[in-house]
PDB file of N, CA and C in Angstrom:
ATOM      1  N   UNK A   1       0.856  -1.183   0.000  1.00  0.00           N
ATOM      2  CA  UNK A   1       0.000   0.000   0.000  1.00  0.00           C
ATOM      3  C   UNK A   1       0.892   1.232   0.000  1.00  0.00           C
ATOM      4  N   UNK A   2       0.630   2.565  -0.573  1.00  0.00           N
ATOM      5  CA  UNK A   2       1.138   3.425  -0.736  1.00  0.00           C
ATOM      6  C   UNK A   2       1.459   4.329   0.351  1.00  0.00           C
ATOM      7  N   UNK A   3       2.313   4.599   1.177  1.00  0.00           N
ATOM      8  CA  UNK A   3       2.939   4.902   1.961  1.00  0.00           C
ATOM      9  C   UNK A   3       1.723   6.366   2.453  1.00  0.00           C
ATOM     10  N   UNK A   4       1.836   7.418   1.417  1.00  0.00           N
ATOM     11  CA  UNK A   4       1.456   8.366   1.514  1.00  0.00           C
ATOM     12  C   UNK A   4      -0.058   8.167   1.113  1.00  0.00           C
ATOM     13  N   UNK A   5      -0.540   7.543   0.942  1.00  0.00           N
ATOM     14  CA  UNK A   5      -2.135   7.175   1.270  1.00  0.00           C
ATOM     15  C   UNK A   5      -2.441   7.437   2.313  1.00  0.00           C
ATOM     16  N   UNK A   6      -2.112   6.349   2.728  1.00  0.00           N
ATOM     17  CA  UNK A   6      -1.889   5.942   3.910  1.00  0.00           C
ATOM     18  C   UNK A   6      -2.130   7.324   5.056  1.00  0.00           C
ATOM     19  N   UNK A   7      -1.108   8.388   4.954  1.00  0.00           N
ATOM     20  CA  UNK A   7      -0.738   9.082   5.549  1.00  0.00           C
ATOM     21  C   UNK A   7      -2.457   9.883   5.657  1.00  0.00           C
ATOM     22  N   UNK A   8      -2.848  10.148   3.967  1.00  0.00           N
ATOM     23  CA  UNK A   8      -4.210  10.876   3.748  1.00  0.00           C
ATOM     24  C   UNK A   8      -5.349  10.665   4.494  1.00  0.00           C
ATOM     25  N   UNK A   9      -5.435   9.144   4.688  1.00  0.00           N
ATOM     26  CA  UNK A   9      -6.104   8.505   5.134  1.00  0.00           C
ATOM     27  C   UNK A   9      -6.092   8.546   7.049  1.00  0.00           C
ATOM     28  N   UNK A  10      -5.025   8.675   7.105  1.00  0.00           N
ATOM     29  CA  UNK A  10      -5.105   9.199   9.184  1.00  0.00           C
ATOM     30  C   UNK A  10      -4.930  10.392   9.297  1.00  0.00           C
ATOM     31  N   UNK A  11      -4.756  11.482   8.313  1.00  0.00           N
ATOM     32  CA  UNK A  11      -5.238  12.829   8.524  1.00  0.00           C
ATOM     33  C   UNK A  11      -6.739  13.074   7.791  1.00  0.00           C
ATOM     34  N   UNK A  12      -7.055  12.067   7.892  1.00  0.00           N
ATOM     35  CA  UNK A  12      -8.770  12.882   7.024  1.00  0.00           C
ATOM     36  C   UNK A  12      -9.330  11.776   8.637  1.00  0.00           C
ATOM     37  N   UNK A  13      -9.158  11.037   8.740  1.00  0.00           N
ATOM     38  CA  UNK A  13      -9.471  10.033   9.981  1.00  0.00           C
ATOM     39  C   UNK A  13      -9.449  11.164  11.368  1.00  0.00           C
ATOM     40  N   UNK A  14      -8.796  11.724  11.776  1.00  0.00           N
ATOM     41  CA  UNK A  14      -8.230  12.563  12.776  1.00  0.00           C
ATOM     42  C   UNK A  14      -8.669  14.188  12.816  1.00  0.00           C
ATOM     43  N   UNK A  15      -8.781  14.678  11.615  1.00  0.00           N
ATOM     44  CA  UNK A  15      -9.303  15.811  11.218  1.00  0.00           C
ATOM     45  C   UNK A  15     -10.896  15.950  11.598  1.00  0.00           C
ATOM     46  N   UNK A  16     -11.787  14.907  10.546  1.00  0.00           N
ATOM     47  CA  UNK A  16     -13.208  14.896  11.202  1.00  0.00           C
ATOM     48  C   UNK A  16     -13.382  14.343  12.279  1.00  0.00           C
ATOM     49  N   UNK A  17     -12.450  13.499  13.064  1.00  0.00           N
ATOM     50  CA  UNK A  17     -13.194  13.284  14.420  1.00  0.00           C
ATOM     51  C   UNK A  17     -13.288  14.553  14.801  1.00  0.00           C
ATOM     52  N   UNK A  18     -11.907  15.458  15.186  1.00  0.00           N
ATOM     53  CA  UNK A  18     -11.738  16.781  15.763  1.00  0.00           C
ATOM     54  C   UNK A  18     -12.925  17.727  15.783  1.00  0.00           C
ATOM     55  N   UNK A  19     -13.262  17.867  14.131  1.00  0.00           N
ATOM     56  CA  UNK A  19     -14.096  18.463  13.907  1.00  0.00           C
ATOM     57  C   UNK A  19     -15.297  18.064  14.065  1.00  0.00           C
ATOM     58  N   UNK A  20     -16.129  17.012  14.261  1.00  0.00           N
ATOM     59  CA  UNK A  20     -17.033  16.645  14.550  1.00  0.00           C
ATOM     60  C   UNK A  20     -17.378  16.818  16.576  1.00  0.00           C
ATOM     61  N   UNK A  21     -16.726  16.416  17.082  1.00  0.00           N
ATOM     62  CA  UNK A  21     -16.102  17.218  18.286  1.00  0.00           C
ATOM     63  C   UNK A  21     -16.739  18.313  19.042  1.00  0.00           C
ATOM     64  N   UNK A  22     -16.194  19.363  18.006  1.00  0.00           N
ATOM     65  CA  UNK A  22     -16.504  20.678  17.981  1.00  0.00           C
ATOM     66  C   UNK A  22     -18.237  20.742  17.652  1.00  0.00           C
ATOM     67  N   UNK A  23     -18.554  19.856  16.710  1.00  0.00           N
ATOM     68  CA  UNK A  23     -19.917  20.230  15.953  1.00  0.00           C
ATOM     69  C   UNK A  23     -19.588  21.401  15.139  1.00  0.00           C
ATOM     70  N   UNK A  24     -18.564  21.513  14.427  1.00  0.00           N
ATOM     71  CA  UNK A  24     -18.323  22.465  13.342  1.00  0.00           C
ATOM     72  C   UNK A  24     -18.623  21.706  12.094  1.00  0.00           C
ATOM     73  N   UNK A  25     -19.186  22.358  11.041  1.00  0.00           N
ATOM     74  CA  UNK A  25     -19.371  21.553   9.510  1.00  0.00           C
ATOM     75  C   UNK A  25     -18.040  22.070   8.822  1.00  0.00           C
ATOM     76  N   UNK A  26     -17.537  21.413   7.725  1.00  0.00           N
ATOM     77  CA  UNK A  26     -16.431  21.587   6.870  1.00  0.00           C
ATOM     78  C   UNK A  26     -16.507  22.864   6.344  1.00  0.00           C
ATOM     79  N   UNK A  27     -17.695  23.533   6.063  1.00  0.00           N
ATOM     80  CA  UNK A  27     -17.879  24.742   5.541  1.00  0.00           C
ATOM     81  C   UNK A  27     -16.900  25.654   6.443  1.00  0.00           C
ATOM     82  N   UNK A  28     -17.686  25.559   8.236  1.00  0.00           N
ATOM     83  CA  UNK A  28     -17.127  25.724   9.139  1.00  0.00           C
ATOM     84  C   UNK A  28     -15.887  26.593   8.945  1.00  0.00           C
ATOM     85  N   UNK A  29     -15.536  25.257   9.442  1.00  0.00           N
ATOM     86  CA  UNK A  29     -13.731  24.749   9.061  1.00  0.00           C
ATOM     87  C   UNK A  29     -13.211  25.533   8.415  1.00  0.00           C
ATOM     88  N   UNK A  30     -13.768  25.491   7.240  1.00  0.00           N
ATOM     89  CA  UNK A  30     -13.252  25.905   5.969  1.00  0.00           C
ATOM     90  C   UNK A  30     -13.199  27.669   6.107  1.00  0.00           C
ATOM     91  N   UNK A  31     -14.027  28.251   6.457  1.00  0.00           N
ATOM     92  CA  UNK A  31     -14.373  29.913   6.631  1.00  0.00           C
ATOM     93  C   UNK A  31     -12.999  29.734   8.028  1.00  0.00           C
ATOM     94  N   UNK A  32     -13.183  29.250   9.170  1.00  0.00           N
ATOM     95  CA  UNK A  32     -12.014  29.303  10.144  1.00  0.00           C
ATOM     96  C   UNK A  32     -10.554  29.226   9.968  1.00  0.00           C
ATOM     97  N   UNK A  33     -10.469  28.671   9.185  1.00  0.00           N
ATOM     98  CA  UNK A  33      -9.153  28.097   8.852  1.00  0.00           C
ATOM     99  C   UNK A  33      -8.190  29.171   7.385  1.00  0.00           C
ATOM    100  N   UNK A  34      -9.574  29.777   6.794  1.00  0.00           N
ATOM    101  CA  UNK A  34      -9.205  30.508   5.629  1.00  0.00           C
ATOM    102  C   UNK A  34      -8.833  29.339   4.329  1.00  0.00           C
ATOM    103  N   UNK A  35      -9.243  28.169   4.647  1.00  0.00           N
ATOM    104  CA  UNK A  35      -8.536  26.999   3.215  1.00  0.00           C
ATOM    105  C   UNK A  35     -10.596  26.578   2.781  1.00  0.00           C
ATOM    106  N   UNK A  36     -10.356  26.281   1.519  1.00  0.00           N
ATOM    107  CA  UNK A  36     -11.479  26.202   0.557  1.00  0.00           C
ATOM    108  C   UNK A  36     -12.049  24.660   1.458  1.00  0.00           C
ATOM    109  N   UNK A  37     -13.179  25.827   1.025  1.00  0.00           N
ATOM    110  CA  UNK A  37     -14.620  24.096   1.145  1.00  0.00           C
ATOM    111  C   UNK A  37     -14.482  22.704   0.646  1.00  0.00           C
ATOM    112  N   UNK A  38     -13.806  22.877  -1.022  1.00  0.00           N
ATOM    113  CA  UNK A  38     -13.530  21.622  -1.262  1.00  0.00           C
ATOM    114  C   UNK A  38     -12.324  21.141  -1.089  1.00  0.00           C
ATOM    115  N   UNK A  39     -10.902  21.732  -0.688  1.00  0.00           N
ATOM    116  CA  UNK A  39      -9.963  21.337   0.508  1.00  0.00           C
ATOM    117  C   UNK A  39     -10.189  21.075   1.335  1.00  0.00           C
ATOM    118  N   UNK A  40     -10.942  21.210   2.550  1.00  0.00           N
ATOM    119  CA  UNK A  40     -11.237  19.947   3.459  1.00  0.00           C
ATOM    120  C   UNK A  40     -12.059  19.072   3.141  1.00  0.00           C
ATOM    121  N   UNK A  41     -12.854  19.355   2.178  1.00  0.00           N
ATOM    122  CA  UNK A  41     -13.895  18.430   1.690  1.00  0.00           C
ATOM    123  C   UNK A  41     -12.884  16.842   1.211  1.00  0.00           C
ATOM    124  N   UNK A  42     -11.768  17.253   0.433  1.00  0.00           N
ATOM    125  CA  UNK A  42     -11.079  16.364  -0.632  1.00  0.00           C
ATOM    126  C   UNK A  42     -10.216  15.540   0.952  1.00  0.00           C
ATOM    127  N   UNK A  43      -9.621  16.624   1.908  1.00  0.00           N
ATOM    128  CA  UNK A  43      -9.083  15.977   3.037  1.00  0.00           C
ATOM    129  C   UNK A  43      -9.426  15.155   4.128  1.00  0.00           C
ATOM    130  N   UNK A  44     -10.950  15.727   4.097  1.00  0.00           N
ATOM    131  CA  UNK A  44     -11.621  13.886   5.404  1.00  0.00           C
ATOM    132  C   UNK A  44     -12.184  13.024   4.026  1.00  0.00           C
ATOM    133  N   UNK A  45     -12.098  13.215   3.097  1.00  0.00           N
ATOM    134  CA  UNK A  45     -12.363  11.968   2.326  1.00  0.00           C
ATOM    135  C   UNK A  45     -10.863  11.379   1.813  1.00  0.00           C
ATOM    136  N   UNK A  46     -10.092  11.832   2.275  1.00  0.00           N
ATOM    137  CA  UNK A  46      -8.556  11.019   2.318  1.00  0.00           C
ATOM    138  C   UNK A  46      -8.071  11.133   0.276  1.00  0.00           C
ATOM    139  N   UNK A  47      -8.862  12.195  -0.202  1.00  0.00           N
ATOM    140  CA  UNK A  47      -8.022  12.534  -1.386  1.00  0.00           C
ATOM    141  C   UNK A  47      -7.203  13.404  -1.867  1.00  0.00           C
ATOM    142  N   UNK A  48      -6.533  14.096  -0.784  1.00  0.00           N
ATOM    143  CA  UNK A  48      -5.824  15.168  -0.734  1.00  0.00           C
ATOM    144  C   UNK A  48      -5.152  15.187   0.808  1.00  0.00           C
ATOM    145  N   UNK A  49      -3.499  15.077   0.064  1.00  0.00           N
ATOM    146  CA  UNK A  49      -2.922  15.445   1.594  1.00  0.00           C
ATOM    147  C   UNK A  49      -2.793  17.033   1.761  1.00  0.00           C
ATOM    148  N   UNK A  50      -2.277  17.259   3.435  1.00  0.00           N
ATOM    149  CA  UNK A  50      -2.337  18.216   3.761  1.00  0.00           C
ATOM    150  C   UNK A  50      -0.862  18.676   4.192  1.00  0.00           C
ATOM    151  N   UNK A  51      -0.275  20.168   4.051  1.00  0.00           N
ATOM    152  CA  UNK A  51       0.764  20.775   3.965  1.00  0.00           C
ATOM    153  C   UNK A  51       0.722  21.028   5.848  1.00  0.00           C
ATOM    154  N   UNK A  52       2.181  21.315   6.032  1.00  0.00           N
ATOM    155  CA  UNK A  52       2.301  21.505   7.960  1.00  0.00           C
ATOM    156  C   UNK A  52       1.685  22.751   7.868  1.00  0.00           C
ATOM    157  N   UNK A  53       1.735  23.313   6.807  1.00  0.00           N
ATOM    158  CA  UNK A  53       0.665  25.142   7.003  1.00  0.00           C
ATOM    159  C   UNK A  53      -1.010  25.161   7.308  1.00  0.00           C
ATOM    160  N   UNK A  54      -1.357  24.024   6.463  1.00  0.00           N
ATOM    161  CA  UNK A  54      -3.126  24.028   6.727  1.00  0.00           C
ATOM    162  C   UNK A  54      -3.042  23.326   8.223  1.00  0.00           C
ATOM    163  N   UNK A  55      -2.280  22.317   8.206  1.00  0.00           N
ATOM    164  CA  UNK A  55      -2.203  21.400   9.218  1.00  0.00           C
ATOM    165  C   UNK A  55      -2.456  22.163  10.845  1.00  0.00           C
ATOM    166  N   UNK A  56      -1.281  23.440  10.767  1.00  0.00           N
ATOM    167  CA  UNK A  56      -1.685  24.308  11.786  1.00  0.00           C
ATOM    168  C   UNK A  56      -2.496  24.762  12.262  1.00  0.00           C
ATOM    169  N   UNK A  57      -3.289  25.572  10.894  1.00  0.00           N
ATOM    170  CA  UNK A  57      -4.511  26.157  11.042  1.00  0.00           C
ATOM    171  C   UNK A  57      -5.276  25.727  11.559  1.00  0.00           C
ATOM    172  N   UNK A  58      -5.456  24.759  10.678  1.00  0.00           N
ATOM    173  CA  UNK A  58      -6.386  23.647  11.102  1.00  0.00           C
ATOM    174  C   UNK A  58      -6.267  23.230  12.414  1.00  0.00           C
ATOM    175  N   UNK A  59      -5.503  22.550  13.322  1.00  0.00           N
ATOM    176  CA  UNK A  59      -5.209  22.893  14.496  1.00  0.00           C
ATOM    177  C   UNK A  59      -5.560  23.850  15.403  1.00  0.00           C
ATOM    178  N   UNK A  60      -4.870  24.993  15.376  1.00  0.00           N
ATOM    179  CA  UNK A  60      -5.834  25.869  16.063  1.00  0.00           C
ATOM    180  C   UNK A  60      -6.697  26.236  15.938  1.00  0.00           C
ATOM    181  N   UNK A  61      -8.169  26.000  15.012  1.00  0.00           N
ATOM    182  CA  UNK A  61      -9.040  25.933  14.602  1.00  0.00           C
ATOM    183  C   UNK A  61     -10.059  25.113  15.488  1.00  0.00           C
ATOM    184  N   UNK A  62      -9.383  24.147  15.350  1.00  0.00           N
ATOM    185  CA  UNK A  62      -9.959  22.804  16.068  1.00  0.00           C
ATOM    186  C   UNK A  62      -9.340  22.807  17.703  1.00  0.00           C
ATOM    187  N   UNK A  63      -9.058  23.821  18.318  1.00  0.00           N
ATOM    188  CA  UNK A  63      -7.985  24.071  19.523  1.00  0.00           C
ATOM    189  C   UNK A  63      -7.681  22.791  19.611  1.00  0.00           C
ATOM    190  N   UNK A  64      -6.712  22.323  19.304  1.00  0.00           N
ATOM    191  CA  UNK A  64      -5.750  21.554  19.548  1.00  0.00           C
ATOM    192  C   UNK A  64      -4.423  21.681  19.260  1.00  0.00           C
ATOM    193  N   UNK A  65      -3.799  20.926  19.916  1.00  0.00           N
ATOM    194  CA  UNK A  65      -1.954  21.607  19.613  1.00  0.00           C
ATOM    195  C   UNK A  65      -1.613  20.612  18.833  1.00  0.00           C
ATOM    196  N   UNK A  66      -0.783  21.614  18.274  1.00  0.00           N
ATOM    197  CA  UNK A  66       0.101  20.914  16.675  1.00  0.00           C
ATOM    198  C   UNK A  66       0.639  19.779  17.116  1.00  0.00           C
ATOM    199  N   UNK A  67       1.369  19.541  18.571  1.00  0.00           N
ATOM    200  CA  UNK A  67       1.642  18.148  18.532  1.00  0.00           C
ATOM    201  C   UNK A  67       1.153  17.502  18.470  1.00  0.00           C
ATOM    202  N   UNK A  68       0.098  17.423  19.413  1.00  0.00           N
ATOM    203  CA  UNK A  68      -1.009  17.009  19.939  1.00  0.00           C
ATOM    204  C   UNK A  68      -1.941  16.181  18.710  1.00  0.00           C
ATOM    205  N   UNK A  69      -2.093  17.129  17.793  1.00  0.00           N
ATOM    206  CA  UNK A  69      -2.641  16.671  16.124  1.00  0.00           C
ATOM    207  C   UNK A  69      -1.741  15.819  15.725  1.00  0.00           C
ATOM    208  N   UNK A  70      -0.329  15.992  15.453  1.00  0.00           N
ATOM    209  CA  UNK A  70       0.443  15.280  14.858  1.00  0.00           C
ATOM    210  C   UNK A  70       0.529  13.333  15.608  1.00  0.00           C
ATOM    211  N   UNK A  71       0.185  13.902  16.660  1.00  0.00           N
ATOM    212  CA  UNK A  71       0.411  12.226  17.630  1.00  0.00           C
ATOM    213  C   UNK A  71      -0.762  11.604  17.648  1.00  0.00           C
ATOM    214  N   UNK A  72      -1.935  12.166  17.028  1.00  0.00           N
ATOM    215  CA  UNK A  72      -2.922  11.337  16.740  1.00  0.00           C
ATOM    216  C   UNK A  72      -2.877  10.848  15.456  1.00  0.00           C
ATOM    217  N   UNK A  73      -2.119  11.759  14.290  1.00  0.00           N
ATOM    218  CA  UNK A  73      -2.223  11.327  13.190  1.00  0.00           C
ATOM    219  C   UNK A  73      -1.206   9.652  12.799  1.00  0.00           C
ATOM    220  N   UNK A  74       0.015   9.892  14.012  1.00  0.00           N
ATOM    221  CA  UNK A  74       1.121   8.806  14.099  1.00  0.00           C
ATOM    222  C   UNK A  74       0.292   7.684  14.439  1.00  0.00           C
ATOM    223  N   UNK A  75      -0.474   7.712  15.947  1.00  0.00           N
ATOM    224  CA  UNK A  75      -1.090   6.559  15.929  1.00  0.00           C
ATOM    225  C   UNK A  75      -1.866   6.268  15.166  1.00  0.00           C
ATOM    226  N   UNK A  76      -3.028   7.277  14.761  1.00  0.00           N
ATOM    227  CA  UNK A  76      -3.817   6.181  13.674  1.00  0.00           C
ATOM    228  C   UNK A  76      -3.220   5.652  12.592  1.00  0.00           C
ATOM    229  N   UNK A  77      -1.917   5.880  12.331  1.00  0.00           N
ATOM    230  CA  UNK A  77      -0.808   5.064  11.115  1.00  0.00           C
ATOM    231  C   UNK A  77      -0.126   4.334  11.783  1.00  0.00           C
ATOM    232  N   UNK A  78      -0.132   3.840  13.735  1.00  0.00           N
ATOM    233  CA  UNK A  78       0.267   2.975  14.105  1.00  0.00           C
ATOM    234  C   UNK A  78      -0.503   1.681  13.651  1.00  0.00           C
ATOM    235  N   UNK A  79      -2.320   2.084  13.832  1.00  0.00           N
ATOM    236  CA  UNK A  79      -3.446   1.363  14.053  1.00  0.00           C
ATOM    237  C   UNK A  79      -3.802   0.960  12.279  1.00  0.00           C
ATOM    238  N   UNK A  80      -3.069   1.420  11.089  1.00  0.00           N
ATOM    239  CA  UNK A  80      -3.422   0.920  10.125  1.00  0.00           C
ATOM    240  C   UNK A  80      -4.516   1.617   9.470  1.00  0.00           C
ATOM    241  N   UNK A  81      -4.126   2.999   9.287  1.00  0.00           N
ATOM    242  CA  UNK A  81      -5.552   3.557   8.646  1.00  0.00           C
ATOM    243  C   UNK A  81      -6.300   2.588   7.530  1.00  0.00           C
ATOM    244  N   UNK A  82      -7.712   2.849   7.582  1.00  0.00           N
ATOM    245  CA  UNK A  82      -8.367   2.573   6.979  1.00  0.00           C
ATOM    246  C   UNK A  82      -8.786   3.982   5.581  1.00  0.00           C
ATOM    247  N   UNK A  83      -9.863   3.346   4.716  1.00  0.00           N
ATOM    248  CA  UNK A  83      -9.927   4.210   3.339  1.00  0.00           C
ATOM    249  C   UNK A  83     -10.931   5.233   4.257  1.00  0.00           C
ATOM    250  N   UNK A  84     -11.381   6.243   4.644  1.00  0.00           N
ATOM    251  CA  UNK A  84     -13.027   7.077   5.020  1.00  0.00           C
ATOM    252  C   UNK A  84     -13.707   6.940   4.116  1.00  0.00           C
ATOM    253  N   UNK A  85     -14.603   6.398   4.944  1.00  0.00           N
ATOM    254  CA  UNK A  85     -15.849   6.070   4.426  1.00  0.00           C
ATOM    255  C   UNK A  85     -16.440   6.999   3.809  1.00  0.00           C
ATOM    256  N   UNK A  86     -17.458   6.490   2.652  1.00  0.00           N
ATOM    257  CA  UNK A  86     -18.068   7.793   1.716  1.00  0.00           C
ATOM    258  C   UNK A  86     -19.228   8.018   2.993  1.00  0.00           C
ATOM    259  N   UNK A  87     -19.280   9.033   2.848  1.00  0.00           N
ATOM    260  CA  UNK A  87     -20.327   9.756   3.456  1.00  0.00           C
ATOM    261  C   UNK A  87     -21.792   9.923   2.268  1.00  0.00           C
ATOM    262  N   UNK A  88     -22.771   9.679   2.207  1.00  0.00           N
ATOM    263  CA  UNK A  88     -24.366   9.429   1.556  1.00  0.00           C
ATOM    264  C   UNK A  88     -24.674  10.730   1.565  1.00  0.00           C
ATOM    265  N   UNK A  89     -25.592  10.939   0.348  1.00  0.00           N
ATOM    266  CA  UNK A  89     -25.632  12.606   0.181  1.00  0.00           C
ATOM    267  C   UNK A  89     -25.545  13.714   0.098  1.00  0.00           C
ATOM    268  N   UNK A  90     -26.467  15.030  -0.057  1.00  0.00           N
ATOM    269  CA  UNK A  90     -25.580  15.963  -0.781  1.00  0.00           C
ATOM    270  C   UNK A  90     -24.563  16.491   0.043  1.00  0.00           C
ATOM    271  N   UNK A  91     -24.053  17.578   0.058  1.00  0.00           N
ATOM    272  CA  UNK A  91     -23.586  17.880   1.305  1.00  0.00           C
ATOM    273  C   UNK A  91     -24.341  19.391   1.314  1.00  0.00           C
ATOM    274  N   UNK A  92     -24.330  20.390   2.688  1.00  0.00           N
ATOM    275  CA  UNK A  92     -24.958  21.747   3.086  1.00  0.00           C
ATOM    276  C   UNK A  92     -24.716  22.218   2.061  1.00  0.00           C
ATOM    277  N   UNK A  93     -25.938  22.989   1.701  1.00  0.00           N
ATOM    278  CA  UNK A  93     -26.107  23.841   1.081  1.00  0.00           C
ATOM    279  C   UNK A  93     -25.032  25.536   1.872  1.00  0.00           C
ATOM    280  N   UNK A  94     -23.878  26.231   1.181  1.00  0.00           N
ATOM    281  CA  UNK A  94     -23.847  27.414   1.823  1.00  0.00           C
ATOM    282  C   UNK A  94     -24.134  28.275   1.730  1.00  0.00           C
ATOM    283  N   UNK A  95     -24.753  29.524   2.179  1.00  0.00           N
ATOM    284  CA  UNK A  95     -24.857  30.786   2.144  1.00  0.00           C
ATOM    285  C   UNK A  95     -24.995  31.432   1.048  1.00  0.00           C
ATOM    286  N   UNK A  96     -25.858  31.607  -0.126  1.00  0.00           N
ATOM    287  CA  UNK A  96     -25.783  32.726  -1.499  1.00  0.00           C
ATOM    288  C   UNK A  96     -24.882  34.217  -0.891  1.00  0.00           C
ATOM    289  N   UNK A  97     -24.163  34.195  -2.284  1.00  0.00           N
ATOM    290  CA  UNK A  97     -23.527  35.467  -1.971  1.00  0.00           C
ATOM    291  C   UNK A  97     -25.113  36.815  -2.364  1.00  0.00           C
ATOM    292  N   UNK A  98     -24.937  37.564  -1.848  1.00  0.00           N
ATOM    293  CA  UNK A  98     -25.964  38.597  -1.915  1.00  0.00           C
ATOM    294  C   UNK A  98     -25.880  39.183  -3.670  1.00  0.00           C
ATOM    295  N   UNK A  99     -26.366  39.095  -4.495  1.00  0.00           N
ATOM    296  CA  UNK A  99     -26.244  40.111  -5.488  1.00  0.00           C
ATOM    297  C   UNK A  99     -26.036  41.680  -5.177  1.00  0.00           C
ATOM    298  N   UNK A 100     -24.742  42.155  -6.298  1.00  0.00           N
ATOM    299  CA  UNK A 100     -24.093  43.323  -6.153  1.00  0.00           C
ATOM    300  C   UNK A 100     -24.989  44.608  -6.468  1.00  0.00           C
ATOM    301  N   UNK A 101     -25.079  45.822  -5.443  1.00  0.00           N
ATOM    302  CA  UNK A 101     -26.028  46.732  -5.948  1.00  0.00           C
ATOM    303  C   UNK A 101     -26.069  47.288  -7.186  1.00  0.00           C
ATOM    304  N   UNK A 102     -26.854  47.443  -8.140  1.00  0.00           N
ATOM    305  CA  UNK A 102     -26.828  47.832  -8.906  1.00  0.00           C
ATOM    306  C   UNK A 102     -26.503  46.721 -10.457  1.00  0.00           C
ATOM    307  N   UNK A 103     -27.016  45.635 -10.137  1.00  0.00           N
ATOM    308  CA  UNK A 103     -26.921  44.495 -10.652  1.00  0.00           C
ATOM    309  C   UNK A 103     -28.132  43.977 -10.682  1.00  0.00           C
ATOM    310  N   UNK A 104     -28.993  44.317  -9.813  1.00  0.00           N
ATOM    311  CA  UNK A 104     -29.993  43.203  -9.513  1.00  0.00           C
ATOM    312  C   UNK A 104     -31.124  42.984 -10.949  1.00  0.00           C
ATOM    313  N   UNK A 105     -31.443  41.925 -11.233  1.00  0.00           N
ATOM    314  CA  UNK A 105     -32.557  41.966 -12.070  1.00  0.00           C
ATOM    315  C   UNK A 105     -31.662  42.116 -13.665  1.00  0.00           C
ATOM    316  N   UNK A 106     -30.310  41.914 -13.481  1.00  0.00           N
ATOM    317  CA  UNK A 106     -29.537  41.541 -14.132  1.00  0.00           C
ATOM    318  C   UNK A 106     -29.179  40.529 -14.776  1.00  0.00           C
ATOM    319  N   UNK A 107     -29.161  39.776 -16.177  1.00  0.00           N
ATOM    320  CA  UNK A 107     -28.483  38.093 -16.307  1.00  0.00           C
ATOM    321  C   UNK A 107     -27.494  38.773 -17.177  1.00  0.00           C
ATOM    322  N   UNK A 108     -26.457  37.404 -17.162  1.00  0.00           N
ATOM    323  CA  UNK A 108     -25.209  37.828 -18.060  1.00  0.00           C
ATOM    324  C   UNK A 108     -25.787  37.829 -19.443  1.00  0.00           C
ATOM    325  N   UNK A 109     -24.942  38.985 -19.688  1.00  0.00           N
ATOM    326  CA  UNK A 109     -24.806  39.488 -21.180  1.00  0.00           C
ATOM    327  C   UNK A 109     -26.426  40.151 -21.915  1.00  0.00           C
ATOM    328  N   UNK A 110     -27.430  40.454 -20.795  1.00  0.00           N
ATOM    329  CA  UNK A 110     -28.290  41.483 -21.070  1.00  0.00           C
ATOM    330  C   UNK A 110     -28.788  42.644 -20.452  1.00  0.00           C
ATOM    331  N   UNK A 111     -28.986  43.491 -20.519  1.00  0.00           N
ATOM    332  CA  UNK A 111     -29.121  45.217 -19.916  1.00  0.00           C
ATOM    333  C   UNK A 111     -30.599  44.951 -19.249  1.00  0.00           C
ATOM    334  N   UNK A 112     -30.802  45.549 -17.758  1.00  0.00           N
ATOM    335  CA  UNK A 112     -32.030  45.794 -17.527  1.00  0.00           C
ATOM    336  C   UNK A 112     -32.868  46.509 -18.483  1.00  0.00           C
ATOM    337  N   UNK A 113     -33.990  46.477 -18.392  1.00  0.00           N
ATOM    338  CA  UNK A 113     -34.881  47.502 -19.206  1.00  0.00           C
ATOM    339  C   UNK A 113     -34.878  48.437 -18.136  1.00  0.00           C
ATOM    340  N   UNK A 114     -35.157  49.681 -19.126  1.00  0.00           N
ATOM    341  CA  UNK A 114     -34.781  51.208 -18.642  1.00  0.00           C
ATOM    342  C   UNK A 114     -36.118  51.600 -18.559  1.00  0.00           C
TER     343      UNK A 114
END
């Protein structure tokens, strides 16, 4: 098995427990941390590793200490990560951005009527 799978796989394992924890959603996360929706999205589904920079954030995000994160991520690669499980359905809907004043009643590439 691929070494660094592996690795994806006990930081997406370790990440949503944390965050689940909290009762924060990835969106959450994602607005806290300043890293995109579908970056943590791709990271508790173990398809994207993570850099020691998000890793931090993420961390204090989740108040926990960087070691502290890091020694859970060791053991669950003591314990043999497993793949994360797909999660069933859509995921949250977030927040519409507000339309810009002076836009409204606007579609691309035609002029309000005057």
């Amino acid at each position: 098995m691929n070494k660094g799978l592996l690795v994806q796989w006990a930081i997406a394992k370790v990440v949503r427990e944390a965050r689940n924890s909290l009762g924060f959603s990835q969106a959450q996360l994602a607005d806290f941390t300043g890293l995109s929706y579908p970056f943590i999205s791709e990271v508790e589904r173990g398809l994207s590793g993570m850099g020691v920079e998000a890793l931090l954030q993420v961390a204090q995000v989740l108040q926990v200490d960087a070691p502290e994160l890091m020694r859970r991520i060791v053991e669950e690669l003591k314990r043999g990560p497993e793949r994360p499980e797909k999660i069933i359905g859509r995921p949250r809907k977030t927040e519409k951005k507000a339309p810009e004043p002076g836009n409204a009643g606007q579609r691309r590439g035609k002029k309000a009527a005057k």
